[in-house]
C-alpha atoms as a PDB file:
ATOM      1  CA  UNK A   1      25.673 170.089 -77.325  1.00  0.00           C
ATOM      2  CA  UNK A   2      27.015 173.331 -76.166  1.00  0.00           C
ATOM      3  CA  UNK A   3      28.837 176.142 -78.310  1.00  0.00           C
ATOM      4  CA  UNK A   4      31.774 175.162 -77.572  1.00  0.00           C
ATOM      5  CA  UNK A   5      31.349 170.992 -78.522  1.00  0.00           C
ATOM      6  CA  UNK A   6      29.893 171.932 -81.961  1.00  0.00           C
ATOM      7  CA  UNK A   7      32.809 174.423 -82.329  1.00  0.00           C
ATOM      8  CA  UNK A   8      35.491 171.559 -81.334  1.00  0.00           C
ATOM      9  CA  UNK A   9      33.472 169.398 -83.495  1.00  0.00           C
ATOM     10  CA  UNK A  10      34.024 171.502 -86.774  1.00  0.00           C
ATOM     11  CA  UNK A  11      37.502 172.111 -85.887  1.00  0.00           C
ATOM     12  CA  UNK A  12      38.055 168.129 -86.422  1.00  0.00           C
ATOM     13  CA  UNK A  13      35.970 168.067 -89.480  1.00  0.00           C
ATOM     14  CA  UNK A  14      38.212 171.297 -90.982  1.00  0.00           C
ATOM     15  CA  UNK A  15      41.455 169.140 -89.168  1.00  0.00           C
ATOM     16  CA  UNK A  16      40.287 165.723 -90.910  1.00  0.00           C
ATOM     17  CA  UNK A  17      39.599 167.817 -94.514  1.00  0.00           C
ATOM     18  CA  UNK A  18      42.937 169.443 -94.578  1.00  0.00           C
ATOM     19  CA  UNK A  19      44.962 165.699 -94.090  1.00  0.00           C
ATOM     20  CA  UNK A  20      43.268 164.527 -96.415  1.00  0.00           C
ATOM     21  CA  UNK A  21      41.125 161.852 -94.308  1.00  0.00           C
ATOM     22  CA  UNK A  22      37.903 163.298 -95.915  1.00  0.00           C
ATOM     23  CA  UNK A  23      36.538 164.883 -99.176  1.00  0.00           C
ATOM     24  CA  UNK A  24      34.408 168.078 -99.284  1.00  0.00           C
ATOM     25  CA  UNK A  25      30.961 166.091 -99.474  1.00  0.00           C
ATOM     26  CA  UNK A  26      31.782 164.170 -96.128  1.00  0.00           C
ATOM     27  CA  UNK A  27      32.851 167.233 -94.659  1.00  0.00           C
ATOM     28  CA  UNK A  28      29.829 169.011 -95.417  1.00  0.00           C
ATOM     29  CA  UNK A  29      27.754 166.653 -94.157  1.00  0.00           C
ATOM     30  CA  UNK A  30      29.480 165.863 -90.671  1.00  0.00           C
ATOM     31  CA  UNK A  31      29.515 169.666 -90.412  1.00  0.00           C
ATOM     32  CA  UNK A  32      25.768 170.275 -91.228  1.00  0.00           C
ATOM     33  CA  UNK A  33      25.330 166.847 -88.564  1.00  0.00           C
ATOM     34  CA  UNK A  34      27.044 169.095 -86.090  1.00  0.00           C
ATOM     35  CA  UNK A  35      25.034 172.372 -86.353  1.00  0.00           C
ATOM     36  CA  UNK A  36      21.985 170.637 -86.569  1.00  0.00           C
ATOM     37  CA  UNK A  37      22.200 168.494 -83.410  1.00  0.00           C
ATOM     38  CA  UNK A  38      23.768 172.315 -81.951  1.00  0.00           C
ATOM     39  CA  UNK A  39      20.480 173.906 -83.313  1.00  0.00           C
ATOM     40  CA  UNK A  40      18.167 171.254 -82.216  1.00  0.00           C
ATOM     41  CA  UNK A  41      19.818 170.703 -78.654  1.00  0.00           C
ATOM     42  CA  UNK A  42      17.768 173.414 -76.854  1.00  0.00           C
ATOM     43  CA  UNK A  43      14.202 175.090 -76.541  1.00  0.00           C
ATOM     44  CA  UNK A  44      13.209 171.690 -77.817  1.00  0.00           C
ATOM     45  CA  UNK A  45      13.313 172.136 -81.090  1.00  0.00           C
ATOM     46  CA  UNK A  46      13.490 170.233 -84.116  1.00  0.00           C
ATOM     47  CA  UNK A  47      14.985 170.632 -87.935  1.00  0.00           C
ATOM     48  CA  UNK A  48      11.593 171.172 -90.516  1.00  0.00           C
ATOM     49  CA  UNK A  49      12.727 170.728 -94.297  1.00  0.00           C
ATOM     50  CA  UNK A  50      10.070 172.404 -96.588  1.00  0.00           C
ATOM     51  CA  UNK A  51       9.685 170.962-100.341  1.00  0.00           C
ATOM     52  CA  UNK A  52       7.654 173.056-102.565  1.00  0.00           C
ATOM     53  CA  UNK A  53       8.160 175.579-104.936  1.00  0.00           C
ATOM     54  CA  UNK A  54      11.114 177.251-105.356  1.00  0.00           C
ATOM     55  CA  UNK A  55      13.144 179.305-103.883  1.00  0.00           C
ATOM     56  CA  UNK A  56      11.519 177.706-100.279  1.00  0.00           C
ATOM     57  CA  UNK A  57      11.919 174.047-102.290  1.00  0.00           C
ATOM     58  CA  UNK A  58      14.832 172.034 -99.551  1.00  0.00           C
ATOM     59  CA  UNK A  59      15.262 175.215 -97.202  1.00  0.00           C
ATOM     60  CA  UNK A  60      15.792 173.430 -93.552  1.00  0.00           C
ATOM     61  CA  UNK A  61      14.317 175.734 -90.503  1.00  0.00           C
ATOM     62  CA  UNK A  62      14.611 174.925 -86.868  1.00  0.00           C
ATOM     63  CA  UNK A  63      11.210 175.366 -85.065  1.00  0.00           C
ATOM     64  CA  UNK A  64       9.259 174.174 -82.188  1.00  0.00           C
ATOM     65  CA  UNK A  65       6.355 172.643 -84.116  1.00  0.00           C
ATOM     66  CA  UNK A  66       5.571 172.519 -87.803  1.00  0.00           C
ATOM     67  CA  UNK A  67       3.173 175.953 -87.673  1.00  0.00           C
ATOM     68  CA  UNK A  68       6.057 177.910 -86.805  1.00  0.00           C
ATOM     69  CA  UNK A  69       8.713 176.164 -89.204  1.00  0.00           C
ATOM     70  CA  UNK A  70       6.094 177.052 -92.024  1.00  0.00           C
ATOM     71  CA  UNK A  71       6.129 180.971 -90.733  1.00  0.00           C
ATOM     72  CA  UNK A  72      10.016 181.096 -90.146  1.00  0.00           C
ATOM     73  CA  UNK A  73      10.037 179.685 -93.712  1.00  0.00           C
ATOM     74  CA  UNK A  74       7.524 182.755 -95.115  1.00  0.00           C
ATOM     75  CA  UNK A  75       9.527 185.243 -93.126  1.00  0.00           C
ATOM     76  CA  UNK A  76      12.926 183.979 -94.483  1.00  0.00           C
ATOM     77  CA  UNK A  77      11.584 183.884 -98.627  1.00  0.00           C
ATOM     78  CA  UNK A  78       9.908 187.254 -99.791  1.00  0.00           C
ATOM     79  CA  UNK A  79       7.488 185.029-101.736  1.00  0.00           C
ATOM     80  CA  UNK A  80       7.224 181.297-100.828  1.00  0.00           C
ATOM     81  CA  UNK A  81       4.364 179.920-103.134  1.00  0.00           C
ATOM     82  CA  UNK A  82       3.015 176.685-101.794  1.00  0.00           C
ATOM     83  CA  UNK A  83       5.192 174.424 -99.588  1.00  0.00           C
ATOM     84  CA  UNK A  84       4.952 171.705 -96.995  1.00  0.00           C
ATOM     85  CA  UNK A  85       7.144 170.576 -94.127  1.00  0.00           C
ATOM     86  CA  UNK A  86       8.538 167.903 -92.606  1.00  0.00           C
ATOM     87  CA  UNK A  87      10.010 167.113 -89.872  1.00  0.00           C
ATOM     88  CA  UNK A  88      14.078 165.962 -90.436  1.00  0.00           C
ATOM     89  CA  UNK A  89      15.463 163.124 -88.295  1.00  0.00           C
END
């Protein structure tokens, strides 16, 4: 998906949410649908959810393997504590 799709794409999410045809939860989740298949679309990358302690605990990273989610995660949080990730589908 180019810029432009995922930017047409969250213009009929915004479109659907202000007739009415969708609440704020549905919204938010076709919209974070869109930029993650934008995100994930090139360099071959893939969407790494960490669960651990806080403040890392549910952060979502986009990385080319699960080494360099875990790094983009420590440079993101001044202090991580402990943490795994895994991959999101």
């Amino acid at each position: 998906m180019d810029r432009i799709s995922a930017l047409r794409n969250i213009e009929d999410v915004l479109s659907d949410f202000e007739a009415g045809e969708c609440d704020l939860a549905a919204a938010e989740r076709r919209v974070r649908g869109v930029l993650r298949t934008y995100a994930t679309s090139f360099a071959e990358r893939d969407a790494y959810r960490a669960s651990g302690d806080p403040p890392v605990d549910g952060l979502v990273v986009v990385a080319t393997s699960p080494k360099e989610a875990r790094e983009r995660l420590r440079a993101l949080v001044d202090d991580p504590g402990s943490f795994e990730v895994e991959r999101v589908e």
